[in-house]
N, C-alpha and C. Protein backbone atom coordinates (compact mmCIF):
# COMPACT_ATOMS: atom_id res chain seq x y z
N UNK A 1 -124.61 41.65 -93.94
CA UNK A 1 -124.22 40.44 -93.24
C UNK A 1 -123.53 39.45 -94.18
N UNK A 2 -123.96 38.99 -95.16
CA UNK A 2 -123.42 38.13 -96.40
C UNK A 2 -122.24 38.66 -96.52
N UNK A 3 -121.80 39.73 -97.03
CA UNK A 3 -120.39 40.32 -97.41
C UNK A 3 -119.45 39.94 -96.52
N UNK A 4 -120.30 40.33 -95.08
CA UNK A 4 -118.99 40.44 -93.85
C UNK A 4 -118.67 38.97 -94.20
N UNK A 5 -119.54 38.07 -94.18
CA UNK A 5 -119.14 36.59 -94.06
C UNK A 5 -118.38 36.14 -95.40
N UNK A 6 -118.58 36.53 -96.33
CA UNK A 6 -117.51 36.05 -97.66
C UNK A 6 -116.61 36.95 -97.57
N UNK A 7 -116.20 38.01 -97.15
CA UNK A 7 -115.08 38.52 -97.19
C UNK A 7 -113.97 38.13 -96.63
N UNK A 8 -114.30 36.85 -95.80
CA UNK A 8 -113.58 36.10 -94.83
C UNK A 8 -113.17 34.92 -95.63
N UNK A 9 -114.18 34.62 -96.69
CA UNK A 9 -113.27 33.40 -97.91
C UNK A 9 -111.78 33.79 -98.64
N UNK A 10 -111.67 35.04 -98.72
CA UNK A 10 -110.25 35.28 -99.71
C UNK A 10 -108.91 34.69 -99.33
N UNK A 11 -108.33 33.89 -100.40
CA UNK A 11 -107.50 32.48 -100.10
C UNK A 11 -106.16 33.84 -99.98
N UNK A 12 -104.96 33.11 -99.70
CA UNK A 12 -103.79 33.61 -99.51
C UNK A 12 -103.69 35.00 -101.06
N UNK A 13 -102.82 35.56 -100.97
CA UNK A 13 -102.70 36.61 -102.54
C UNK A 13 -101.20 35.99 -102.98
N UNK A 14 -101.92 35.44 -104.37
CA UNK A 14 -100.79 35.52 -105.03
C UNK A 14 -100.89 35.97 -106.84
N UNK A 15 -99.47 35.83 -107.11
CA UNK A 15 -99.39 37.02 -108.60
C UNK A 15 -99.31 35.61 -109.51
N UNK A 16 -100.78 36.08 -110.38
CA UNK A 16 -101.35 34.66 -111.16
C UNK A 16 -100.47 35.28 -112.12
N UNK A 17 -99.40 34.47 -113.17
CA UNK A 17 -98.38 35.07 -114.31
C UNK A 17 -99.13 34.17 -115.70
N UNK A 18 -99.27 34.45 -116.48
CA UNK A 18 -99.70 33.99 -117.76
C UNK A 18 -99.07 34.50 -118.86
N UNK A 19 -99.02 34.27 -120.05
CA UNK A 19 -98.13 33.77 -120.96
C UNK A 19 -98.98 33.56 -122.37
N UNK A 20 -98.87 34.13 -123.47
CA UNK A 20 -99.20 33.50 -125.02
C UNK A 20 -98.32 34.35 -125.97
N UNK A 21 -97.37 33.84 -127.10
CA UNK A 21 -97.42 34.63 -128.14
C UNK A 21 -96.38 35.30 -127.68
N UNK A 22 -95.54 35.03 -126.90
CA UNK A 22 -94.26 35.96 -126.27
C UNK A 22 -94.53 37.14 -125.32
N UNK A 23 -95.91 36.91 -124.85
CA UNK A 23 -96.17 38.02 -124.05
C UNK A 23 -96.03 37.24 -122.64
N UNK A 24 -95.83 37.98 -121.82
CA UNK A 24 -96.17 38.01 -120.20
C UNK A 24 -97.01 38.89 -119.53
N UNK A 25 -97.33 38.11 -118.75
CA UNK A 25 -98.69 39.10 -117.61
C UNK A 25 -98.41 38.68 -116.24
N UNK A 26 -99.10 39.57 -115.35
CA UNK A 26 -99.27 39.37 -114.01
C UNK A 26 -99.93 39.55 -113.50
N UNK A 27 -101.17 39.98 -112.97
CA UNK A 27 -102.32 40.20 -111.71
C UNK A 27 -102.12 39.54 -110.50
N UNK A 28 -102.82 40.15 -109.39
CA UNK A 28 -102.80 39.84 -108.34
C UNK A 28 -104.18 38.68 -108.26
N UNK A 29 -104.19 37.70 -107.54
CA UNK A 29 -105.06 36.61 -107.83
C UNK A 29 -105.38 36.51 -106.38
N UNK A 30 -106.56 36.78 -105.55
CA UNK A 30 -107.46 36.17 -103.97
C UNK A 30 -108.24 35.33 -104.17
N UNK A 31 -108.57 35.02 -105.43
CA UNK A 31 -109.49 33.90 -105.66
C UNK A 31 -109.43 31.77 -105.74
N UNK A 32 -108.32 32.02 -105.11
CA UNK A 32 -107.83 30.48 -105.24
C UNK A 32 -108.29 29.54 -104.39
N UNK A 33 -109.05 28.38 -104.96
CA UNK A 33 -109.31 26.99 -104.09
C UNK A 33 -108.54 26.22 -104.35
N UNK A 34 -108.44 25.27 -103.19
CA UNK A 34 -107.67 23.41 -103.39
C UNK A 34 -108.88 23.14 -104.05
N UNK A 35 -108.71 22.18 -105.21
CA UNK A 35 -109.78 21.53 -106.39
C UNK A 35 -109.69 20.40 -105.80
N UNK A 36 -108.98 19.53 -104.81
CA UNK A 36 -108.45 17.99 -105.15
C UNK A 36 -108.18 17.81 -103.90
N UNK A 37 -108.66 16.29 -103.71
CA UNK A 37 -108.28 15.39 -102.06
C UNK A 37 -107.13 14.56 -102.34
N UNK A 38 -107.25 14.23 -103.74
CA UNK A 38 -106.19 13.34 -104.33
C UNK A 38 -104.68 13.79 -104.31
N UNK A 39 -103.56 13.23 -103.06
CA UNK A 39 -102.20 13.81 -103.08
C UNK A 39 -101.60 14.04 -104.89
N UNK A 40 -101.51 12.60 -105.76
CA UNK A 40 -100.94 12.28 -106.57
C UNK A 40 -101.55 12.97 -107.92
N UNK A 41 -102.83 13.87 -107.49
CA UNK A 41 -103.32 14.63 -108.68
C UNK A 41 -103.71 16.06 -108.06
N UNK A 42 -103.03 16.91 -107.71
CA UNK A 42 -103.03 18.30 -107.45
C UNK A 42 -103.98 19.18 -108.38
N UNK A 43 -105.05 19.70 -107.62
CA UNK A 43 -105.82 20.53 -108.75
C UNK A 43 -106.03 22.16 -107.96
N UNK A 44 -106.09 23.13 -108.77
CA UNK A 44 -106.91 24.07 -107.75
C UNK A 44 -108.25 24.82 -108.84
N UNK A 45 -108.41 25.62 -108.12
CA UNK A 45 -109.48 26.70 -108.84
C UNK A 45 -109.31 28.43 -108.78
N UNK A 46 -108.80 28.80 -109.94
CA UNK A 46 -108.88 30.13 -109.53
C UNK A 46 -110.19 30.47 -110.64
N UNK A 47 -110.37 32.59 -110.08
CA UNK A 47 -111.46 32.67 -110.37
C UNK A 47 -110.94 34.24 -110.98
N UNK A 48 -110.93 34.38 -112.52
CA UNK A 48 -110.35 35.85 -112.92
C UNK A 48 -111.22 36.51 -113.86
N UNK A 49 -111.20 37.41 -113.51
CA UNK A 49 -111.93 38.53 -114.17
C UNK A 49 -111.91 38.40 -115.46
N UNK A 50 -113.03 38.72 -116.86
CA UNK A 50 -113.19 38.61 -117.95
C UNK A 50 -112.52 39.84 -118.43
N UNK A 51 -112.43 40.85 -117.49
CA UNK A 51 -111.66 42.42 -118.19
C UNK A 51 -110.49 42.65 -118.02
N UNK A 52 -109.69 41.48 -117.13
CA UNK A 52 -108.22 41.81 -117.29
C UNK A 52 -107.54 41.03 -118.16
N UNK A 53 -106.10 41.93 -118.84
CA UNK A 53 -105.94 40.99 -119.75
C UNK A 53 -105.08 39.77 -119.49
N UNK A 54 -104.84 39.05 -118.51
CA UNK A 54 -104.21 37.80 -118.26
C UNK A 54 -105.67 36.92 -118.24
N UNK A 55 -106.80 37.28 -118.25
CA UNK A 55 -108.02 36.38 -119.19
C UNK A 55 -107.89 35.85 -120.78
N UNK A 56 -107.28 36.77 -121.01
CA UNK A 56 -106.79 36.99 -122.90
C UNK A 56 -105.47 35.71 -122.42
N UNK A 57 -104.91 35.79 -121.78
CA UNK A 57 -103.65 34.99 -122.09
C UNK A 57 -103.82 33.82 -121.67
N UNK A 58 -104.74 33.72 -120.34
CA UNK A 58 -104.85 32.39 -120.03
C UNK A 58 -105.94 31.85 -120.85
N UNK A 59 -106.63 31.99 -121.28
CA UNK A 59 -107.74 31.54 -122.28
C UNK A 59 -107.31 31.05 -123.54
N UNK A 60 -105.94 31.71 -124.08
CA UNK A 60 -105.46 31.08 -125.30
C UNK A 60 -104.12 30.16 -124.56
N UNK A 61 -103.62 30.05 -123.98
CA UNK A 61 -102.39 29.05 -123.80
C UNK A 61 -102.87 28.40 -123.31
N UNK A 62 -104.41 28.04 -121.95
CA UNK A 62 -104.43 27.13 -121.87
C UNK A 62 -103.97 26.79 -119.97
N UNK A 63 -102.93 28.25 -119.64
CA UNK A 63 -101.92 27.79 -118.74
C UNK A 63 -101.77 28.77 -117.83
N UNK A 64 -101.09 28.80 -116.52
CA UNK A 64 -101.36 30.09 -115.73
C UNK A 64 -100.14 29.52 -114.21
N UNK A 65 -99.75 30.39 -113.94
CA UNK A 65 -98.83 30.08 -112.98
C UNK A 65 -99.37 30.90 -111.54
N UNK A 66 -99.37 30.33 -110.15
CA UNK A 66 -99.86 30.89 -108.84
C UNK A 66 -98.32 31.23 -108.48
N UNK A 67 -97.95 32.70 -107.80
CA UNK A 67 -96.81 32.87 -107.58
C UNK A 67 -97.56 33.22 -105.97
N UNK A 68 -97.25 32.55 -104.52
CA UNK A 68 -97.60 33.07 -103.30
C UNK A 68 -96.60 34.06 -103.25
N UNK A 69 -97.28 35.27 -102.44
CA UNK A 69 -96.56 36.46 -101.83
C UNK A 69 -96.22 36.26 -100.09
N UNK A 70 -95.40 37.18 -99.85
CA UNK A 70 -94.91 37.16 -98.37
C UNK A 70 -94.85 38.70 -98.25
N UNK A 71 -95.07 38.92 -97.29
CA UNK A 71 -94.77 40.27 -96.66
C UNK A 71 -93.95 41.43 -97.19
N UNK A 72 -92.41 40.50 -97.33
CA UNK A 72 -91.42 41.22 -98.05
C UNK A 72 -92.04 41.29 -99.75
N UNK A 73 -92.92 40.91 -100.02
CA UNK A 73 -92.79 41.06 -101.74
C UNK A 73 -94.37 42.01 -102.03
N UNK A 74 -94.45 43.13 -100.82
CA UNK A 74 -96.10 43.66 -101.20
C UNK A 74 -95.65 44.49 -102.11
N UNK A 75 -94.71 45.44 -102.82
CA UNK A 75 -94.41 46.28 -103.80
C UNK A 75 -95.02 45.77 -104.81
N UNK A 76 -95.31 44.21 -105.08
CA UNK A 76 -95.75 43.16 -106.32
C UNK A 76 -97.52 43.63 -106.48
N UNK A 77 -97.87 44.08 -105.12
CA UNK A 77 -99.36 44.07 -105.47
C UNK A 77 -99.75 45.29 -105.84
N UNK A 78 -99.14 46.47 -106.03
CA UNK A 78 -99.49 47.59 -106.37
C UNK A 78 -98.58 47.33 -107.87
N UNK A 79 -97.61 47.23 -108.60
CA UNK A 79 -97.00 46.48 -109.64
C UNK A 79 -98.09 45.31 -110.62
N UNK A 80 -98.53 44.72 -109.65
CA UNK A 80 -98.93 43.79 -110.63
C UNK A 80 -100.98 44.08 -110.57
N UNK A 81 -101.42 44.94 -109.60
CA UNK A 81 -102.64 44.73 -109.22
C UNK A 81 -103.48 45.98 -109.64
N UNK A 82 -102.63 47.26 -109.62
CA UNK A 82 -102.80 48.39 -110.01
C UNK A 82 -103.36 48.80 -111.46
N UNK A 83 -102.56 48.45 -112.26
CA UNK A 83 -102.48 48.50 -113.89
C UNK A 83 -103.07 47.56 -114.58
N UNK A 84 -103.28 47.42 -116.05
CA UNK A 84 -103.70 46.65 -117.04
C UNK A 84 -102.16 46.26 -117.75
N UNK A 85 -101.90 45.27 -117.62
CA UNK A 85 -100.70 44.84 -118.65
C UNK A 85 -100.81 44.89 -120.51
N UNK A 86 -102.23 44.99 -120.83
CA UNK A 86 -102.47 45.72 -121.97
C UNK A 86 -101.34 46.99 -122.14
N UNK A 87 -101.09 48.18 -121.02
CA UNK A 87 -100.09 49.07 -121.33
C UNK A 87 -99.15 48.93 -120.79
N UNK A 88 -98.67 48.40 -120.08
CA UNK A 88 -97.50 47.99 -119.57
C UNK A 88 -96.85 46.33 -119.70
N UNK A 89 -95.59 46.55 -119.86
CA UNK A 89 -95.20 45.09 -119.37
C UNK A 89 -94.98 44.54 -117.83
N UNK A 90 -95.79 44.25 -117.49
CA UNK A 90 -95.59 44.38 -115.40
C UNK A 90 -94.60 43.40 -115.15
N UNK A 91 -93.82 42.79 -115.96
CA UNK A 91 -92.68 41.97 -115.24
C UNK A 91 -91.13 41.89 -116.22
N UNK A 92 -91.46 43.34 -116.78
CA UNK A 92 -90.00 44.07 -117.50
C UNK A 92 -89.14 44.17 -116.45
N UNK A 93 -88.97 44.36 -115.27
CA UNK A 93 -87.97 44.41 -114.25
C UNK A 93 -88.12 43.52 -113.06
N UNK A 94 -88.93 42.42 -112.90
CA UNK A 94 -88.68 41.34 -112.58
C UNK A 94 -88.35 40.23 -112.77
N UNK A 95 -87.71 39.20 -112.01
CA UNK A 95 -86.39 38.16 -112.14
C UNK A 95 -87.47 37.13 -112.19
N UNK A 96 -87.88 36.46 -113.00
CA UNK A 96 -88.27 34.91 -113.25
C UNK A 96 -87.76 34.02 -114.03
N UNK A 97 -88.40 32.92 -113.99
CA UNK A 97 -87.74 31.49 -114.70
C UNK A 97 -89.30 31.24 -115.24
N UNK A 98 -89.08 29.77 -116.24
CA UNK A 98 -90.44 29.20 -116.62
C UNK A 98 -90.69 27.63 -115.93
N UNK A 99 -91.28 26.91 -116.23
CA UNK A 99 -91.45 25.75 -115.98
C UNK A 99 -92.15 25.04 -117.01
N UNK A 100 -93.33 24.15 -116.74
CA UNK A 100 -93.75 22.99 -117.51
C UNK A 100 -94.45 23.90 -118.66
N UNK A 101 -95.30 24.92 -117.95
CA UNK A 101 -96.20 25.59 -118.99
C UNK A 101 -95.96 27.02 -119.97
N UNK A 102 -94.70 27.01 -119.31
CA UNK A 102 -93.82 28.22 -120.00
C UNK A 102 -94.47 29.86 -119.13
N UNK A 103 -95.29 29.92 -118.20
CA UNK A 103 -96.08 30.89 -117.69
C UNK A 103 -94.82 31.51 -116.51
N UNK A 104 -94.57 32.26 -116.46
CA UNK A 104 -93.40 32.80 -115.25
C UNK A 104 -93.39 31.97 -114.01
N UNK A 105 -92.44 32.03 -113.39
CA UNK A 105 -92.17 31.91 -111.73
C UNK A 105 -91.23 32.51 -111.30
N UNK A 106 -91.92 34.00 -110.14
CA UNK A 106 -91.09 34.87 -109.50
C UNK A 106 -90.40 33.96 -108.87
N UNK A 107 -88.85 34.70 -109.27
CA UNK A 107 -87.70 34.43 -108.00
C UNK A 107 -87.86 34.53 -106.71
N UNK A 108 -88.88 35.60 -106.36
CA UNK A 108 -88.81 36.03 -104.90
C UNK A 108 -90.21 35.15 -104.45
N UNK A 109 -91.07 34.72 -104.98
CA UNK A 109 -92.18 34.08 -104.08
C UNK A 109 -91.69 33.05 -103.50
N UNK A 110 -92.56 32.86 -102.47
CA UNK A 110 -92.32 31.83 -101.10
C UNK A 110 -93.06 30.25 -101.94
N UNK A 111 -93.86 30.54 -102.51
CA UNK A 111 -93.82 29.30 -103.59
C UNK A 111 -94.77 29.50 -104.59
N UNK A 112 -94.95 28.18 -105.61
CA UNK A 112 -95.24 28.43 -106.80
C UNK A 112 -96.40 27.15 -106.90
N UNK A 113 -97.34 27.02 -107.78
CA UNK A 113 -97.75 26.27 -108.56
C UNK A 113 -98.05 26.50 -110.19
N UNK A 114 -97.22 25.57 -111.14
CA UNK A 114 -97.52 25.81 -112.44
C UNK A 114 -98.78 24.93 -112.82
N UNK A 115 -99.90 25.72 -113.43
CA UNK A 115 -100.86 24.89 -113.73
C UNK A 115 -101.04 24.94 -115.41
N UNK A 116 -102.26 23.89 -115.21
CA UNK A 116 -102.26 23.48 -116.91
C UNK A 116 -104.23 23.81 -116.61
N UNK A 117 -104.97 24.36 -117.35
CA UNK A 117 -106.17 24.13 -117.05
C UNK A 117 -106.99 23.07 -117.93
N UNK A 118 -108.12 22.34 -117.01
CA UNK A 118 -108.50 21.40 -117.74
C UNK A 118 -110.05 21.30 -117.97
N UNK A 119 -110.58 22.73 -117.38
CA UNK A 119 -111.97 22.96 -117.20
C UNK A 119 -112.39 24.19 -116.93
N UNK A 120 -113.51 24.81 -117.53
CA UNK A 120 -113.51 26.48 -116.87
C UNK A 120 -115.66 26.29 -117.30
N UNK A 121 -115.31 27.63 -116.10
CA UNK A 121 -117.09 27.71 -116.20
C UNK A 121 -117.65 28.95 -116.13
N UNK A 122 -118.17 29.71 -116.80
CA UNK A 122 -118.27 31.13 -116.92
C UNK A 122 -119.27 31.66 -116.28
N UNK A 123 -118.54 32.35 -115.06
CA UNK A 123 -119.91 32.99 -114.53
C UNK A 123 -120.23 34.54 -114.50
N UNK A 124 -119.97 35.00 -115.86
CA UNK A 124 -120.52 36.11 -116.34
C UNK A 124 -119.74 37.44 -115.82
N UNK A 125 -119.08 37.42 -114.74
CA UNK A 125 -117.77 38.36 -114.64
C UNK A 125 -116.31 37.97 -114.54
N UNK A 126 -116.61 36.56 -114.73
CA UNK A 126 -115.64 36.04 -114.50
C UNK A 126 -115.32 34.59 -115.03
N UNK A 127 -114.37 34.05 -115.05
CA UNK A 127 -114.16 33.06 -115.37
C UNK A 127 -113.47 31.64 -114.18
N UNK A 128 -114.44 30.71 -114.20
CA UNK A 128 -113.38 29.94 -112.81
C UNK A 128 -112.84 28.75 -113.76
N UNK A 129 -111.43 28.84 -113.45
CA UNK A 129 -110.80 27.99 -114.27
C UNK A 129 -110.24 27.00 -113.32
N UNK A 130 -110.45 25.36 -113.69
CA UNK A 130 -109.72 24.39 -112.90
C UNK A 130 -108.97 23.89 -113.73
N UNK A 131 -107.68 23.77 -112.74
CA UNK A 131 -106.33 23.53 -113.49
C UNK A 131 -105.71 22.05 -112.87
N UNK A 132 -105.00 21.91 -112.96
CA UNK A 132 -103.99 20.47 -113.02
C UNK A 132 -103.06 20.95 -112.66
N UNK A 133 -102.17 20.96 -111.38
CA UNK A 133 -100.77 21.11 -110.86
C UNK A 133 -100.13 20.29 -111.08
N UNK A 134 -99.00 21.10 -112.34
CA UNK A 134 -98.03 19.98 -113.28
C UNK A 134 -96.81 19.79 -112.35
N UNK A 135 -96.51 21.32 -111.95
CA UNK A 135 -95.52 21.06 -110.65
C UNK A 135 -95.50 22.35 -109.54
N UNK A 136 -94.64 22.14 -108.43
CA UNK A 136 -95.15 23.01 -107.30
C UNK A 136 -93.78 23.33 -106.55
N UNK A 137 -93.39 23.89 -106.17
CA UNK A 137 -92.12 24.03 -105.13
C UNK A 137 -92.33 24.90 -104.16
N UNK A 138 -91.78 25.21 -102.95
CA UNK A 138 -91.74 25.61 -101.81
C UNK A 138 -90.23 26.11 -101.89
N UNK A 139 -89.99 27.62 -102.19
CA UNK A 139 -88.71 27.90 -102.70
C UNK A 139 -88.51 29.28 -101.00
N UNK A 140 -89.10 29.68 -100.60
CA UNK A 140 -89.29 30.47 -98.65
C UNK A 140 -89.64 29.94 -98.22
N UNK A 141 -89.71 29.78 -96.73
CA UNK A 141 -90.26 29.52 -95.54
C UNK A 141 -90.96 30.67 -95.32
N UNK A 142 -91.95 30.51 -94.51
CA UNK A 142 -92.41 31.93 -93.68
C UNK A 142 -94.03 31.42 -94.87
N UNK A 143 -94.76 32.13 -94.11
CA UNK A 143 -96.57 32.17 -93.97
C UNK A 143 -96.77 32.92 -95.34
N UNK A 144 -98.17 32.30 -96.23
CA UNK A 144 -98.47 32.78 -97.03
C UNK A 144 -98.99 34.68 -96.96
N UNK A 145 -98.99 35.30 -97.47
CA UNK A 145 -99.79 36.53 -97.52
C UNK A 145 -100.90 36.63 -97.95
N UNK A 146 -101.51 37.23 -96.83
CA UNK A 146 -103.18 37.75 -96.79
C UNK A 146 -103.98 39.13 -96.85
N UNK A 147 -104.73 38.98 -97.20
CA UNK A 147 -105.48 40.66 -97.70
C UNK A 147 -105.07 41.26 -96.38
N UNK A 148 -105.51 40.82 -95.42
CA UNK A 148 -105.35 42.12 -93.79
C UNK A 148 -103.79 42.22 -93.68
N UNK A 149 -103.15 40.94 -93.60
CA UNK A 149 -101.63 41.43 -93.33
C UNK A 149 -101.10 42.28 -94.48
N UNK A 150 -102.00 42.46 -95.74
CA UNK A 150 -100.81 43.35 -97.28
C UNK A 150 -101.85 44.54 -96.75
N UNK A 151 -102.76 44.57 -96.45
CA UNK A 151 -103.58 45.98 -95.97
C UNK A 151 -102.91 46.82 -94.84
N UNK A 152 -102.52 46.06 -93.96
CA UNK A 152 -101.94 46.54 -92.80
C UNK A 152 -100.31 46.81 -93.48
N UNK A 153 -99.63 46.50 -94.09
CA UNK A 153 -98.28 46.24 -94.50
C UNK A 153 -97.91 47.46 -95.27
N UNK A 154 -98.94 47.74 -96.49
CA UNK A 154 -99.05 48.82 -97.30
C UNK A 154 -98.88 50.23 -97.03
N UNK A 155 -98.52 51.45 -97.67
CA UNK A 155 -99.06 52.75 -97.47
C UNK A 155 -100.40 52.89 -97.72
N UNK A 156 -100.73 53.93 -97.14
CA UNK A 156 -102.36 54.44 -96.67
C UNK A 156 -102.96 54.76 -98.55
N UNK A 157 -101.84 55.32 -99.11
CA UNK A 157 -102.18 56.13 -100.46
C UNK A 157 -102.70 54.69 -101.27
N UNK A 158 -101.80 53.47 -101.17
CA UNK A 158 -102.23 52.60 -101.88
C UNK A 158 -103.27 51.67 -101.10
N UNK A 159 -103.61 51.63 -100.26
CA UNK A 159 -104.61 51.33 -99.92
C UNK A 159 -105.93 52.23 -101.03
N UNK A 160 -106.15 53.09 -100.80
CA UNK A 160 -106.76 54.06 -101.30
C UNK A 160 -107.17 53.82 -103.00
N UNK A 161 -105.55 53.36 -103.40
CA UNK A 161 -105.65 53.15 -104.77
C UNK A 161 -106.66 51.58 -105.12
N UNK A 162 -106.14 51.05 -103.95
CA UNK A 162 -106.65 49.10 -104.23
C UNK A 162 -108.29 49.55 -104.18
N UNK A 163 -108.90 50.09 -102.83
CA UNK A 163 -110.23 50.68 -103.08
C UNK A 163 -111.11 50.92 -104.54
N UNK A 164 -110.46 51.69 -104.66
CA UNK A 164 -110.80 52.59 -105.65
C UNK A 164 -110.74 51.71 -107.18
N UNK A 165 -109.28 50.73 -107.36
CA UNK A 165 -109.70 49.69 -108.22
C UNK A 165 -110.78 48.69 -107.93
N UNK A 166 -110.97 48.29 -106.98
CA UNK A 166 -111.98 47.53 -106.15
C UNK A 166 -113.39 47.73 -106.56
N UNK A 167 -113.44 49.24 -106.83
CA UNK A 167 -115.02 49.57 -106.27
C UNK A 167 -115.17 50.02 -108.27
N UNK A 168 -113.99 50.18 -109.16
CA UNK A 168 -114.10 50.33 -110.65
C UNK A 168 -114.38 48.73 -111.03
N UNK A 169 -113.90 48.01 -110.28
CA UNK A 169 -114.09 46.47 -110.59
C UNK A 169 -115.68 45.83 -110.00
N UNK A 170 -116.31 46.48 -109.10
CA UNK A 170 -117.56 45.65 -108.77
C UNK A 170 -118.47 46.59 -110.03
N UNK A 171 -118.29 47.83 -110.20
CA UNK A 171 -118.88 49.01 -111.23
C UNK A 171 -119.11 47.64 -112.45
N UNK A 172 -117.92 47.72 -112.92
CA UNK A 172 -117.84 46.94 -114.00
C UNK A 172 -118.70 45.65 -114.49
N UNK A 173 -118.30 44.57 -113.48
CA UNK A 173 -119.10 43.55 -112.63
C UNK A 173 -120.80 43.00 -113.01
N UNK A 174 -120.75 44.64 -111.73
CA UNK A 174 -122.39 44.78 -111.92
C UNK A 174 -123.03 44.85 -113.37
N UNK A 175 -122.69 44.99 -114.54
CA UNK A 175 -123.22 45.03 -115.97
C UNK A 175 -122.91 43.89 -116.42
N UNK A 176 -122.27 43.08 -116.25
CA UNK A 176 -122.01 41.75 -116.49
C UNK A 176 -122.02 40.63 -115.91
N UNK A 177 -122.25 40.84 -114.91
CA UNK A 177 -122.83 39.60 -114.02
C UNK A 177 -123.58 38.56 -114.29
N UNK A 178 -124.94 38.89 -115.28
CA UNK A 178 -125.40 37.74 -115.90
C UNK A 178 -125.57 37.41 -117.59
N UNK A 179 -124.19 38.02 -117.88
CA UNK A 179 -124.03 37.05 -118.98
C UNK A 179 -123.13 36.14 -118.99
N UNK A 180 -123.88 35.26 -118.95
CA UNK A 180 -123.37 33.84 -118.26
C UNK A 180 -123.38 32.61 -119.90
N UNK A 181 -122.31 32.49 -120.28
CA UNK A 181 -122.23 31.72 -121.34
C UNK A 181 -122.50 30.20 -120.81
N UNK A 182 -123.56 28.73 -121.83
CA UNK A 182 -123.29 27.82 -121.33
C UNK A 182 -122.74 27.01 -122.06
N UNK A 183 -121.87 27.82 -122.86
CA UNK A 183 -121.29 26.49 -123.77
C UNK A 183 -119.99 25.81 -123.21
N UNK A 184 -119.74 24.58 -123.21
CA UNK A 184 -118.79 24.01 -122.80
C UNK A 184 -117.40 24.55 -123.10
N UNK A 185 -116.42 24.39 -122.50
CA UNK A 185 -115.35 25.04 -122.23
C UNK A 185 -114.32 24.24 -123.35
N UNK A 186 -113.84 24.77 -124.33
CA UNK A 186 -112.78 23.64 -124.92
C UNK A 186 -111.19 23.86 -124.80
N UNK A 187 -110.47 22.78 -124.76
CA UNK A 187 -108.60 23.00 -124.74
C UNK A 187 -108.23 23.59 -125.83
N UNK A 188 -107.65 24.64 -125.29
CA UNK A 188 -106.72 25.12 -126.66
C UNK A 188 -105.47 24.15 -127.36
């Protein structure tokens, strides 16, 4: 019963891009909250895994970019969601620009937020980092993308594959779940 009901929290999907040291990264990111009521101070919350390596990148720069997906751009989630960018470069043949934090912004997403983070809290598989939206654009029209519409959108094989990373990722998880660091979080 619990599951069915949080499985219904997963925010729009978009490809979190991070950045240190001349490297680039990409993952696919479902974990995103609005942080903020305040128009004139934009915050959100994402929430990323300690074993992928755009943890390594956002943890040392500091910085992390939300790229929203649309329908037309699901090739991005098997590209960016599939693999470890440890062996690959996942955005060697994609078209971006930078912004405030130097972290990518796909050409093709329907929009962007560049964040700066200003707080993180470790909850033992993960890391939830709250950031500061330095800036934001609305570069498509058309509806964010969601787990059922990229499920339904997808081939059956990669479905299969997302599973299967899914169920290597709760594996994982489960052994780390409560090591839960409480030391305060500092700016790089």
């Amino acid at each position: 019963m619990t599951s069915n009901i949080l499985n219904q929290l997963w925010s729009p999907i978009a490809a979190l891009t991070s950045h240190w040291e001349g490297k680039v990264n990409a993952q696919i990111c479902v974990g995103i909250s609005n942080a903020s009521i305040v128009p004139e101070k934009p915050r959100v919350l994402v929430q990323i895994y300690k074993e992928n390596y755009s943890h390594i990148l956002i943890a040392q720069s500091g910085a992390f970019a939300l790229n929203f997906l649309s329908l037309e751009t699901t090739e991005l989630i098997k590209a960016f969601g599939f693999s470890s960018g440890r062996h690959t470069n996942k955005l060697g043949n994609v078209p971006y620009t930078t912004k405030i934090t130097g972290s990518p912004i796909l050409d093709n997403c329907i929009a962007y937020l560049d964040c700066k983070i200003i707080n993180a809290l470790d909850a033992g598989d993960m890391t939830c980092y709250l950031a500061d939206v330095l800036e934001s654009d609305t570069l498509q029209n058309g509806p964010l993308l969601r787990i059922r519409e990229a499920r339904e959108a997808i081939p059956g094989e990669w479905n299969i594959e997302w599973d299967r990373h899914n169920q290597d990722s709760i594996n994982t998880s489960r052994e780390i779940i409560g090591n839960i660091s409480y030391t305060p979080w500092q700016t790089p």
